[in-house]
N, C-alpha and C. Protein backbone atom coordinates (compact mmCIF):
# COMPACT_ATOMS: atom_id res chain seq x y z
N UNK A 1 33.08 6.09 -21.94
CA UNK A 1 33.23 4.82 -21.25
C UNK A 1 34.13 3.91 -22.08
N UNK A 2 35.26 3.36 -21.51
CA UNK A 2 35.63 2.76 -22.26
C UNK A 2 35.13 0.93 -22.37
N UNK A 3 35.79 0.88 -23.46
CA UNK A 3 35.14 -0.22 -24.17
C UNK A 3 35.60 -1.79 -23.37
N UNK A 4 34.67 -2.74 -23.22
CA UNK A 4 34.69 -3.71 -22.24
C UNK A 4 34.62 -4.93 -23.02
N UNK A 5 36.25 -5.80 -22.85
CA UNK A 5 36.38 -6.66 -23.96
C UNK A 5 36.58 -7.71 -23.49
N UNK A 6 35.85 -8.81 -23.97
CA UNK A 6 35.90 -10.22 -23.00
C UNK A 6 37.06 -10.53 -22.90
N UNK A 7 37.23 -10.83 -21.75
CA UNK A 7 38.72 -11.18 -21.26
C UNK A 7 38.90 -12.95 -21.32
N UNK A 8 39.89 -13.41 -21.64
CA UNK A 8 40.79 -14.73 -21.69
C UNK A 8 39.57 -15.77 -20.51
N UNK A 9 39.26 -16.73 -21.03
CA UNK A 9 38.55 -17.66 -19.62
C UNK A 9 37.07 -17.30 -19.71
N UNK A 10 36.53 -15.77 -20.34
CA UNK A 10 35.14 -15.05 -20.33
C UNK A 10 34.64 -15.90 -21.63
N UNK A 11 34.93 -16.38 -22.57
CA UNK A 11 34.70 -16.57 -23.86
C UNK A 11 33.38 -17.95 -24.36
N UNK A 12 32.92 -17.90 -23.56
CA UNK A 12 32.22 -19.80 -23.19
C UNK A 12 30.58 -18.55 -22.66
N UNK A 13 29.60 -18.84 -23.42
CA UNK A 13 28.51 -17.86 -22.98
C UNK A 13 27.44 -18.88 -22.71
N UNK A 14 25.90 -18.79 -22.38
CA UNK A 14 25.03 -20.04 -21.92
C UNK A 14 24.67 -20.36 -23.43
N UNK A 15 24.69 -19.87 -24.47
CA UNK A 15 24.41 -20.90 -25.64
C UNK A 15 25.59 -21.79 -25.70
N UNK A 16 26.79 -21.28 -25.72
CA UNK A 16 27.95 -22.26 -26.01
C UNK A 16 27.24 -23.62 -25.12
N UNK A 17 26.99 -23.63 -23.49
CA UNK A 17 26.26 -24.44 -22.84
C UNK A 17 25.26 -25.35 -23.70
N UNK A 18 24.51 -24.76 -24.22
CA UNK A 18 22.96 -25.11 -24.81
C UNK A 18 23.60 -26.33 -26.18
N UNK A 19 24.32 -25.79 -26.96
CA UNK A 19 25.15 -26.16 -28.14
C UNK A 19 25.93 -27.45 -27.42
N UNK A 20 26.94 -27.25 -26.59
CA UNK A 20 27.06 -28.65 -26.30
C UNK A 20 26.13 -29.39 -25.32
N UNK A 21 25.22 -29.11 -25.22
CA UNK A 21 24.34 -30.45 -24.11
C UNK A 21 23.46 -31.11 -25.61
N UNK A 22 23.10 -30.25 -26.50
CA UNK A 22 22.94 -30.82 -27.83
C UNK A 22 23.79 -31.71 -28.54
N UNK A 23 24.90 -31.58 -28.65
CA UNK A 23 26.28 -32.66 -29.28
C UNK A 23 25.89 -33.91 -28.38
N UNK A 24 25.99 -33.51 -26.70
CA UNK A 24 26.31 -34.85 -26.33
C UNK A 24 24.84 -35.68 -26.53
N UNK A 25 23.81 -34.69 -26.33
CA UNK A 25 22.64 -35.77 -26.47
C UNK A 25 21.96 -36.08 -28.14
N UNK A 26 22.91 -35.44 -28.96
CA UNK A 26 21.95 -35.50 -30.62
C UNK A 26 23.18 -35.24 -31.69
N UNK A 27 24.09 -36.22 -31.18
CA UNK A 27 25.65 -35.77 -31.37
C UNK A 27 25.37 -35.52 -33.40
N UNK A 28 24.65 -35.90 -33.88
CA UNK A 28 24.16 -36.49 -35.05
C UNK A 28 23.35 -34.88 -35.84
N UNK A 29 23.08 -34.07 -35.13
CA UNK A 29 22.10 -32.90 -35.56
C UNK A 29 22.99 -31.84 -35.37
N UNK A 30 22.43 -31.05 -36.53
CA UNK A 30 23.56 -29.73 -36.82
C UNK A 30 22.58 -28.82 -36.41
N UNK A 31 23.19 -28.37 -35.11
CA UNK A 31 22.28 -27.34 -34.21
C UNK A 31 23.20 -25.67 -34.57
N UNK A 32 24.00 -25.99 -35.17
CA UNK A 32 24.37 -24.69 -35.36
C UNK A 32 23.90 -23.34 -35.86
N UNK A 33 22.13 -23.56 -35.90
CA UNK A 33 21.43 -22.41 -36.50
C UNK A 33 21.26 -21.91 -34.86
N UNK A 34 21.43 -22.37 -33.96
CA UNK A 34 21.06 -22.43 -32.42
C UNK A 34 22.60 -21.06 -32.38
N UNK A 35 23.24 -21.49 -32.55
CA UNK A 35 24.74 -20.29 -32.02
C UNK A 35 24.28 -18.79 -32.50
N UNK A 36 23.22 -19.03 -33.43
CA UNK A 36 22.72 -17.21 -33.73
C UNK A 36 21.38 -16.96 -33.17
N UNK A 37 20.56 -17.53 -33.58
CA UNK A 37 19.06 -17.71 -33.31
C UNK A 37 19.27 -17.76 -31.71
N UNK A 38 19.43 -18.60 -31.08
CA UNK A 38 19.82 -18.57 -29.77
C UNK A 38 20.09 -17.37 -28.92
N UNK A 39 21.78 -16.82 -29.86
CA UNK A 39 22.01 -15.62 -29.21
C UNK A 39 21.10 -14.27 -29.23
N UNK A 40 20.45 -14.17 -30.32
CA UNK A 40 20.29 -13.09 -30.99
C UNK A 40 18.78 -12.88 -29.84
N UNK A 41 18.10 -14.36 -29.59
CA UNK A 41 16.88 -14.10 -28.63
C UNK A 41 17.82 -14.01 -27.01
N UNK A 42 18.33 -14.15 -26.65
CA UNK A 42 18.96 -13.77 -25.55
C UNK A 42 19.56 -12.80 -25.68
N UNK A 43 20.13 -12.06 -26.51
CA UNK A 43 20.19 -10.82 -26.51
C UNK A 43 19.19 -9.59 -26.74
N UNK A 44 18.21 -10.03 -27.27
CA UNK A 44 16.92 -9.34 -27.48
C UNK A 44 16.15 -9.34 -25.99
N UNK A 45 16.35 -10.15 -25.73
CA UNK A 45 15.82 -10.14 -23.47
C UNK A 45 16.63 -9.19 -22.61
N UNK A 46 18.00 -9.29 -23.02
CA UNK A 46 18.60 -8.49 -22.35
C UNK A 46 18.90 -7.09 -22.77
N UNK A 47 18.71 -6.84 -23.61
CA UNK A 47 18.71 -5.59 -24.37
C UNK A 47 17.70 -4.76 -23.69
N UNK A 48 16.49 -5.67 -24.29
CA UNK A 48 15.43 -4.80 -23.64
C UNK A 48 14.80 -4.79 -21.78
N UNK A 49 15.66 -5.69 -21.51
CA UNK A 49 16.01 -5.61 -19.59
C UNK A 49 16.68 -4.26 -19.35
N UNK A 50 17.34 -3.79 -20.12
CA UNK A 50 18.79 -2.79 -20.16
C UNK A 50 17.72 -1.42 -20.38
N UNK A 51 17.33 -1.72 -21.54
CA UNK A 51 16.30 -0.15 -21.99
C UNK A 51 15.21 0.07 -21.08
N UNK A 52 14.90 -1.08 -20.56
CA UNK A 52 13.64 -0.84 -19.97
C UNK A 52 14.08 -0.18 -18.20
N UNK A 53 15.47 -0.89 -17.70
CA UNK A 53 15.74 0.32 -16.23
C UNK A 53 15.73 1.86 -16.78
N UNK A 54 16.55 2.12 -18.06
CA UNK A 54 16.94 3.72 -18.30
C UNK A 54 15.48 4.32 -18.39
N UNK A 55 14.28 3.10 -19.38
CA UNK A 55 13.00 4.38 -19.60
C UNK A 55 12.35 4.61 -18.36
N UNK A 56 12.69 3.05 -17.10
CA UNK A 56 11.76 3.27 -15.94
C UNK A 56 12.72 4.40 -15.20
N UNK A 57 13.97 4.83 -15.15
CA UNK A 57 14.14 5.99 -14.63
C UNK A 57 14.23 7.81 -15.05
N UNK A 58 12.51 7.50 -16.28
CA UNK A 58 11.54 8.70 -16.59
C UNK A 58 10.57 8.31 -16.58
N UNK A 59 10.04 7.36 -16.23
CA UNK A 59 8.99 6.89 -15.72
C UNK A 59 8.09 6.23 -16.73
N UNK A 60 9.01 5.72 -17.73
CA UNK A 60 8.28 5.04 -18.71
C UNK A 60 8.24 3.49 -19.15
N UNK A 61 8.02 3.17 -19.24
CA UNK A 61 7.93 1.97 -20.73
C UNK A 61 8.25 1.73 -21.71
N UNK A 62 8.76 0.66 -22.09
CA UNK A 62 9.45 0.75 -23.52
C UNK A 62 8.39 0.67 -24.81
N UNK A 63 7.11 0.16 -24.18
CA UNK A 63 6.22 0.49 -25.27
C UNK A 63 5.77 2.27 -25.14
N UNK A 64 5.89 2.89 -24.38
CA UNK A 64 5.45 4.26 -24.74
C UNK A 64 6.78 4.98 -25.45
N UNK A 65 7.56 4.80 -24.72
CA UNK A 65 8.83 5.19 -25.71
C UNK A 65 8.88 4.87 -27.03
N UNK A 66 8.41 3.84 -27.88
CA UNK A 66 8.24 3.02 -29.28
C UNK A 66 6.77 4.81 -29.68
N UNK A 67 6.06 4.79 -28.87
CA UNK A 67 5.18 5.45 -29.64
C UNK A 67 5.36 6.29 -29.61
N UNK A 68 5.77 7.37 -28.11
CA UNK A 68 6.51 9.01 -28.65
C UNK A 68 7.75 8.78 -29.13
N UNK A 69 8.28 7.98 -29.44
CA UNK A 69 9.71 8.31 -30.33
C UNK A 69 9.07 8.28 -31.83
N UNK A 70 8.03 7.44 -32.09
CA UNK A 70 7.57 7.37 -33.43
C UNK A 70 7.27 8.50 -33.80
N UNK A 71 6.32 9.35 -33.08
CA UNK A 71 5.70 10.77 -33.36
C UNK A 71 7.04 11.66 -33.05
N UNK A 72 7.77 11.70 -32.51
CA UNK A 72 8.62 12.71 -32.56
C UNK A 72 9.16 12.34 -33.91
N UNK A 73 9.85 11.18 -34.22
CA UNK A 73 10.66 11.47 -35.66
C UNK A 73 9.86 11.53 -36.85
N UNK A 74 8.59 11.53 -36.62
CA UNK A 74 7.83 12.36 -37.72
C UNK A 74 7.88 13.87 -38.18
N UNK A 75 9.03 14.53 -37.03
CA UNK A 75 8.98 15.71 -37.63
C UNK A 75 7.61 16.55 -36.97
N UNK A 76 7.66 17.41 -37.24
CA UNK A 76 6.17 18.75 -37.03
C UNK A 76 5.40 18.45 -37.62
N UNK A 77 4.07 18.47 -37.43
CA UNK A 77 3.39 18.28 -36.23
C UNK A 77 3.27 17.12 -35.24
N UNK A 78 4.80 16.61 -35.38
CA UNK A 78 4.56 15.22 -34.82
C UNK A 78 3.25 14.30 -34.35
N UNK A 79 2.78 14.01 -35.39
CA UNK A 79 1.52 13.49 -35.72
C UNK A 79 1.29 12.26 -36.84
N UNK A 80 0.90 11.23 -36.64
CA UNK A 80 0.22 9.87 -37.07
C UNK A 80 -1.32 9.55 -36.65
N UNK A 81 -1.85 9.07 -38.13
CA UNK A 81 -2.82 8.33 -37.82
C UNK A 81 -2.73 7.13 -36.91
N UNK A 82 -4.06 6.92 -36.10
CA UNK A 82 -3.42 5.87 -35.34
C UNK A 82 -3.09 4.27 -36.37
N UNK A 83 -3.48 4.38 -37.79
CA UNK A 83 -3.27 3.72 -38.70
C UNK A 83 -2.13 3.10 -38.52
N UNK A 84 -1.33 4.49 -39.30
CA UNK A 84 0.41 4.41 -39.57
C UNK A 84 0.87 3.78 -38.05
N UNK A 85 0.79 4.56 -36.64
CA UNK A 85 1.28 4.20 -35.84
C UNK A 85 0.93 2.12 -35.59
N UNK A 86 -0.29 1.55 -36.05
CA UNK A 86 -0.41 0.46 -36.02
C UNK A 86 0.90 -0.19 -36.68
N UNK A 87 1.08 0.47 -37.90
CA UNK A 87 1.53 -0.03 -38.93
C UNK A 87 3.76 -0.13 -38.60
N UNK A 88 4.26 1.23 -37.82
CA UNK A 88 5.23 1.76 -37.63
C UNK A 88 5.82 0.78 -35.99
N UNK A 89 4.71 0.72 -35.14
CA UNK A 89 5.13 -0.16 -33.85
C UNK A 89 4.86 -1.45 -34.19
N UNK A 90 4.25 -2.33 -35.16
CA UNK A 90 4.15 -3.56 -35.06
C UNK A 90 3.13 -4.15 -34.42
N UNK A 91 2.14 -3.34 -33.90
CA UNK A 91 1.15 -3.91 -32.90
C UNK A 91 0.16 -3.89 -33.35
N UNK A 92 -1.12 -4.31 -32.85
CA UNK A 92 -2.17 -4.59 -33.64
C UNK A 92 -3.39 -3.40 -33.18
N UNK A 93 -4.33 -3.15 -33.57
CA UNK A 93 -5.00 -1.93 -33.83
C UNK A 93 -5.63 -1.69 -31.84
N UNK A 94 -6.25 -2.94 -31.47
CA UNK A 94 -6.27 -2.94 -29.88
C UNK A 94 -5.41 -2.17 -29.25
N UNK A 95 -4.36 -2.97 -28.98
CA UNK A 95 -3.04 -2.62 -28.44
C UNK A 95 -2.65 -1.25 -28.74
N UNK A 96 -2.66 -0.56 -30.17
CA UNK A 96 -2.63 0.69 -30.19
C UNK A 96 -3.44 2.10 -29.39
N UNK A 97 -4.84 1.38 -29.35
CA UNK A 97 -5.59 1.77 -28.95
C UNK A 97 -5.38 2.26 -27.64
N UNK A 98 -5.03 0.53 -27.14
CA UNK A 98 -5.28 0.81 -25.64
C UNK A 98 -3.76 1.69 -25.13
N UNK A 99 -2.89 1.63 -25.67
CA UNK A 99 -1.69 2.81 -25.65
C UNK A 99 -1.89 4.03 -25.83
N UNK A 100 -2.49 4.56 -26.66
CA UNK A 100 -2.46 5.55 -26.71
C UNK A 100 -4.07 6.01 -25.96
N UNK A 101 -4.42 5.42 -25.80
CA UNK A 101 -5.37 5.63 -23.81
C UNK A 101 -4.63 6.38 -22.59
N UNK A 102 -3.59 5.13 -22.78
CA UNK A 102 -2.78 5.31 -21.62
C UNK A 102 -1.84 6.67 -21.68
N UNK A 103 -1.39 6.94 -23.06
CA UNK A 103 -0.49 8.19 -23.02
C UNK A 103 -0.98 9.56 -22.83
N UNK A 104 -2.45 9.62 -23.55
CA UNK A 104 -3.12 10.48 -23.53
C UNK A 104 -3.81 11.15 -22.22
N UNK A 105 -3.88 9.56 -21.40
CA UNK A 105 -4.30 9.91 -19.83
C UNK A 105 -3.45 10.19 -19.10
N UNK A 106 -2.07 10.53 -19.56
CA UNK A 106 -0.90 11.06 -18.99
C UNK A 106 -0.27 12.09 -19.34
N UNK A 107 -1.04 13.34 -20.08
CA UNK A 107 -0.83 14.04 -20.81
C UNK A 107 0.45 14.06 -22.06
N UNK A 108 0.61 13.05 -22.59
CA UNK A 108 1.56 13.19 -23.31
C UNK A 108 1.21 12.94 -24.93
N UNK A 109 0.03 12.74 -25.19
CA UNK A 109 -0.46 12.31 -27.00
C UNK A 109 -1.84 13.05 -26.51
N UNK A 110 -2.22 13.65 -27.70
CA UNK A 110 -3.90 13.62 -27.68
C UNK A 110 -4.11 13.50 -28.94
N UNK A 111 -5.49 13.38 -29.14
CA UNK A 111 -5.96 12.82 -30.31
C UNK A 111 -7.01 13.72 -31.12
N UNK A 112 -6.83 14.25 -32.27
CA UNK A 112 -7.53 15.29 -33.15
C UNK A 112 -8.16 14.25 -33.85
N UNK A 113 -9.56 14.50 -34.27
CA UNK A 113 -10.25 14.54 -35.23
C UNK A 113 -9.69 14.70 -36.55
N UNK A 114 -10.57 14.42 -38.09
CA UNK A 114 -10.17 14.94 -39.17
C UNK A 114 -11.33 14.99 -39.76
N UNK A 115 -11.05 14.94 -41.12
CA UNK A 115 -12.25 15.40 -42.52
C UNK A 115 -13.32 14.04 -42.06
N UNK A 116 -12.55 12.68 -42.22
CA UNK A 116 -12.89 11.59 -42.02
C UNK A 116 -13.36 11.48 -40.81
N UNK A 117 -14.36 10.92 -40.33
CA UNK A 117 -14.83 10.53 -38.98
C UNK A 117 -14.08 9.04 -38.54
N UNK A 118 -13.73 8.24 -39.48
CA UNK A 118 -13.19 6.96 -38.87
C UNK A 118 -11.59 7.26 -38.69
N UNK A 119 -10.80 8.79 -38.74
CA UNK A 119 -9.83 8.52 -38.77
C UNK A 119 -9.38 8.75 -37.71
N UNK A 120 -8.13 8.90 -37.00
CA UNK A 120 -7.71 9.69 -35.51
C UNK A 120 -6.45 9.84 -35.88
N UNK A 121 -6.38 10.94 -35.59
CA UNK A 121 -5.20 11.62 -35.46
C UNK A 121 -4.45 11.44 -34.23
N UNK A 122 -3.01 11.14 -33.83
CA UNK A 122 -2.22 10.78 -32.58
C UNK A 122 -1.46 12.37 -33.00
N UNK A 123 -1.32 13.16 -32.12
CA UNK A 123 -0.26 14.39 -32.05
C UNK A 123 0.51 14.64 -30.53
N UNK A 124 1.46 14.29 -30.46
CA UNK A 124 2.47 14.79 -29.16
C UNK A 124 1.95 15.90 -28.23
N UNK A 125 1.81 16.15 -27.37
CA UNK A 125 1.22 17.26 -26.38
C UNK A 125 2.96 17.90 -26.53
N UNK A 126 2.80 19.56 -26.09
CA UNK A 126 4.16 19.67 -25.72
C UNK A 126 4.95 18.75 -24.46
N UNK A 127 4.30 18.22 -23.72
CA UNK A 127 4.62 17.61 -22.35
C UNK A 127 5.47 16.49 -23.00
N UNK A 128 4.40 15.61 -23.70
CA UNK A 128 5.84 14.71 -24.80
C UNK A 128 6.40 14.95 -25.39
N UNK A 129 6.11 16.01 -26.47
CA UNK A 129 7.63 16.36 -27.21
C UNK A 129 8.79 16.71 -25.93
N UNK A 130 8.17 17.47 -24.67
CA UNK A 130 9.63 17.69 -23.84
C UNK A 130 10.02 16.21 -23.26
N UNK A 131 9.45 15.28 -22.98
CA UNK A 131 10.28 13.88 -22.50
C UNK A 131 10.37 13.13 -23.12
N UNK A 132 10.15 13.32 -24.64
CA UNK A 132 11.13 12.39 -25.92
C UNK A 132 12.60 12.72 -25.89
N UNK A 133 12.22 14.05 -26.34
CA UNK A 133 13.40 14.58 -26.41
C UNK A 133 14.41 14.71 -25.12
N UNK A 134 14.11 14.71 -23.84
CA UNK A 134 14.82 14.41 -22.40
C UNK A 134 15.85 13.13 -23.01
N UNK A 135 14.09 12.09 -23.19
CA UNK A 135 14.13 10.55 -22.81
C UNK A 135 15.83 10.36 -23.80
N UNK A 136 15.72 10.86 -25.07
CA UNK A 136 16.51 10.35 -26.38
C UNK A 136 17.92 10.37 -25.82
N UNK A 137 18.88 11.11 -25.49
CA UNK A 137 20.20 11.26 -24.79
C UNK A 137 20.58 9.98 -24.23
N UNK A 138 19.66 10.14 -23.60
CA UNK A 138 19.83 8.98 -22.20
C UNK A 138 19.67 7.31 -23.28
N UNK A 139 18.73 7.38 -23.70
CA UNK A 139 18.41 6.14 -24.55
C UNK A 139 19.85 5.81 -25.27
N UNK A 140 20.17 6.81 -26.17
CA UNK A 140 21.46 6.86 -27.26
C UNK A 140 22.43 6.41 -26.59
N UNK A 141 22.87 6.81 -25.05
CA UNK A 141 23.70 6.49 -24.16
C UNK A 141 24.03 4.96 -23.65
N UNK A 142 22.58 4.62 -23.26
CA UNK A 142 22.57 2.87 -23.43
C UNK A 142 22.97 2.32 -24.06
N UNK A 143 22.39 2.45 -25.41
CA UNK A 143 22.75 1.90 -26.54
C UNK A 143 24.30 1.72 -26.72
N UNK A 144 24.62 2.97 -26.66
CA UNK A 144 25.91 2.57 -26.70
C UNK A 144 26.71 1.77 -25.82
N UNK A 145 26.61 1.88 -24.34
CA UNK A 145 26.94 0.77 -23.22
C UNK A 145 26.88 -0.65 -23.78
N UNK A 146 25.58 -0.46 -24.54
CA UNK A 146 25.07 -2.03 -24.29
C UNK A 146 26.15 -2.03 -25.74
N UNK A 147 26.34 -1.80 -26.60
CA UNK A 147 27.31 -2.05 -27.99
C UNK A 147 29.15 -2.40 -27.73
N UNK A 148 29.25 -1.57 -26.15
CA UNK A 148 30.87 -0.79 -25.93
C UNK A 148 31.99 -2.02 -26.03
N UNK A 149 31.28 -3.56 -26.42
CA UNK A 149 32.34 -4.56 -26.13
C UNK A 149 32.48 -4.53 -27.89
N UNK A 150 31.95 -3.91 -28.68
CA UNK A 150 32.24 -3.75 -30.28
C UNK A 150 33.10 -2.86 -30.37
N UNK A 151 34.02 -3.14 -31.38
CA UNK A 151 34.51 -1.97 -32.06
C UNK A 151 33.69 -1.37 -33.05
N UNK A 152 34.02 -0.40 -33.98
CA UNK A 152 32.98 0.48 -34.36
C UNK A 152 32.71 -0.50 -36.06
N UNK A 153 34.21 -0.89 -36.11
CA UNK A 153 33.97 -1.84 -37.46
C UNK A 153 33.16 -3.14 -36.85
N UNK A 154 33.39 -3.37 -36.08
CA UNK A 154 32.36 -4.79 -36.00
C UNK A 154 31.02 -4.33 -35.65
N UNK A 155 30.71 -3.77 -35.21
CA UNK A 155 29.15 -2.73 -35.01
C UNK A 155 28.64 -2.15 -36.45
N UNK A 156 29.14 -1.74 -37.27
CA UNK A 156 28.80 -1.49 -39.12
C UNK A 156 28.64 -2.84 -39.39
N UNK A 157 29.67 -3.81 -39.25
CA UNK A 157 29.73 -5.24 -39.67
C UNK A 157 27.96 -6.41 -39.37
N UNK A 158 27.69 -5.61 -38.01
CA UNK A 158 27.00 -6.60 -37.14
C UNK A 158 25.67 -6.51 -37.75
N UNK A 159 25.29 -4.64 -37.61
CA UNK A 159 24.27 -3.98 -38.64
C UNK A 159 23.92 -4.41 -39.81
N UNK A 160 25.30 -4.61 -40.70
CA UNK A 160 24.71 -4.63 -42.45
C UNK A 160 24.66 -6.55 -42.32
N UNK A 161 25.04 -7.30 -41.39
CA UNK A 161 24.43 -8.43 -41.52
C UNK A 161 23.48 -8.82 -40.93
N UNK A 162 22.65 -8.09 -39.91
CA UNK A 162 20.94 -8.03 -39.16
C UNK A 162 19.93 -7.47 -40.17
N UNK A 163 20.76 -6.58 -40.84
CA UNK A 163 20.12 -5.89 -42.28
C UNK A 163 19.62 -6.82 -43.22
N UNK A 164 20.87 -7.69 -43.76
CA UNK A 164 20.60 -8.25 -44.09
C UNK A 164 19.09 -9.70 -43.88
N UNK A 165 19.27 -9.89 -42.54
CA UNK A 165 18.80 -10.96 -42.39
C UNK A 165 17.17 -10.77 -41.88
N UNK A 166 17.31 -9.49 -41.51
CA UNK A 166 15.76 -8.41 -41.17
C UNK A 166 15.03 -8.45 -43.00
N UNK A 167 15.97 -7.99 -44.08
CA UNK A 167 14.89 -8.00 -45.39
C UNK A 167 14.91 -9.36 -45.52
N UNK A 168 15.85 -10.36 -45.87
CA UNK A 168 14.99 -11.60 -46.25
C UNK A 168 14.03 -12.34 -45.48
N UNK A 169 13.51 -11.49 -43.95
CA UNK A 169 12.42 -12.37 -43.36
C UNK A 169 11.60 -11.40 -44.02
N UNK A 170 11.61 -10.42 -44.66
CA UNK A 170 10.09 -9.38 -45.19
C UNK A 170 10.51 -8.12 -44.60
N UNK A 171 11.15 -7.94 -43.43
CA UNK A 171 11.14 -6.21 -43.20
C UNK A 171 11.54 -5.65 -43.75
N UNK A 172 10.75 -4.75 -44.23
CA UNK A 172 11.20 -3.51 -45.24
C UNK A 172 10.76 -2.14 -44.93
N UNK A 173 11.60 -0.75 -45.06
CA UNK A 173 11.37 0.37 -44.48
C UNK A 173 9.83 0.61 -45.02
N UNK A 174 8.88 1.35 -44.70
CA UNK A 174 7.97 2.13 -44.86
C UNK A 174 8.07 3.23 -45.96
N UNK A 175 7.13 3.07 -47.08
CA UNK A 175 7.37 3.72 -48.05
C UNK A 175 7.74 5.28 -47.56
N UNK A 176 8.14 5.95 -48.07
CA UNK A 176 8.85 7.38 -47.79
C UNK A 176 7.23 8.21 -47.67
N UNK A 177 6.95 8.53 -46.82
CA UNK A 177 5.83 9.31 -46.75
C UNK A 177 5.70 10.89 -45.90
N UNK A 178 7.04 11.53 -46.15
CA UNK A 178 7.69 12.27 -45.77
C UNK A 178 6.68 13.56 -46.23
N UNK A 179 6.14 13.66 -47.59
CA UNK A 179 5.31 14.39 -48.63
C UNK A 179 3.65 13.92 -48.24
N UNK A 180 3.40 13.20 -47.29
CA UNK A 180 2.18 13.35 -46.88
C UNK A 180 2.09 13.16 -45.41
N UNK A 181 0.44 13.91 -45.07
CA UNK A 181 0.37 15.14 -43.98
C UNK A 181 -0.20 14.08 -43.09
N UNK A 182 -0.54 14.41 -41.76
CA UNK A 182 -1.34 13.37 -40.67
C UNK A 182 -2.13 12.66 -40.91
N UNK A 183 -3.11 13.26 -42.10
CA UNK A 183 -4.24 12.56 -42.01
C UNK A 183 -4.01 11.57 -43.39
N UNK A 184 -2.82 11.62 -44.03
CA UNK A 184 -2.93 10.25 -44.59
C UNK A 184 -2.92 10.75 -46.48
N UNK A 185 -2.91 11.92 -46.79
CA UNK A 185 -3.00 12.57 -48.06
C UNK A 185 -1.84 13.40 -48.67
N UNK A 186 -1.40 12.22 -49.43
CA UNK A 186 -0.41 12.94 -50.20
C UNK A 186 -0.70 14.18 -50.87
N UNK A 187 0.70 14.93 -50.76
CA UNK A 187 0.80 16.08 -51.19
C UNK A 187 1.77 16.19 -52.64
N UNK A 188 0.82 17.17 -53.35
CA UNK A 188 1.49 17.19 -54.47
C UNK A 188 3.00 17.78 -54.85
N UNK A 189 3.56 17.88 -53.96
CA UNK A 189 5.24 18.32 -53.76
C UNK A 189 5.41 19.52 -54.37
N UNK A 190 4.22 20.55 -54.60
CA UNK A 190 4.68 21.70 -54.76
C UNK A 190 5.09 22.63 -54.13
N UNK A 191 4.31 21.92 -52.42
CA UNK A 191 4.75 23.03 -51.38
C UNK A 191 5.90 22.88 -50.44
């Protein structure tokens, strides 16, 4: 697809709007934290307006997609405690809960037991590993639509400064836990 570049007259967006009805009424206040903050939540609406037609045409949700994409890029046995998964989607232990209700009553997660009785295991049914992996193409594809008015240097550019601005609010990757197994127990890296 080729790439779709605002054209001459296109250049004026509804924050530019927002930014000046501020000048004329607070001519005095430097609203210019508004030209990012602004955009960045209006683009976060529409982004996920965008992801959310492609997952509803597999019949999903963008919160179930957040949780089998989590368990798929865990690798084999694509499997999380429902801990980690609290910890990996951002949501709170309810909300996990009541998700992975819902996935499980759709054959796509079920839930193993362990050593521990308070723990639960989340593992992919094959039915979800096959419509992650469907879903992912199609997802990657958006993504890129929704990016195609970037060039590829301003898209690296855009990244390492969201990067930026994602660690100084606190986000930080998840310790590497690549060397330990579902249920939460590191392994001594001999195997």
């Amino acid at each position: 697809m080729a790439e779709k570049r605002p054209q001459p007259g296109d250049d004026r967006d509804s924050v530019d709007h927002i930014v000046d009805q501020w000048h004329a009424t607070r001519p005095g206040v430097d609203v210019s934290p508004i030209e990012v903050i602004g955009r960045i939540s209006r683009l976060s609406r529409l982004v996920d307006k965008r992801l959310g037609e492609n997952f509803g045409r597999f019949g999903l949700q963008d919160w179930m997609y957040d949780v089998l994409g989590t368990l798929r890029r865990q690798g084999e046995p694509y499997a999380l405690t429902a801990g980690d998964l609290v910890r990996r989607t951002m949501v709170t232990t309810g909300a996990i809960t009541h998700r992975i209700d819902r996935l499980e009553d759709q054959g796509l997660v079920e839930r193993t037991g362990t050593d521990d009785r308070r723990k639960v295991v989340v593992r992919l049914t094959p039915r979800g590993l096959q419509l992650v992996d469907e879903v992912l193409p199609a997802h990657l594809d958006t993504e890129r639509e929704i990016l195609a008015a970037l060039s590829e240097r301003e898209r690296r550019a855009l990244a390492a400064l969201l990067r930026t601005t994602l660690l100084a609010m606190g986000d930080s990757a998840p310790p590497d836990d690549r060397s330990s197994d579902a249920d939460g127990n590191r392994s001594s890296g001999d195997g």
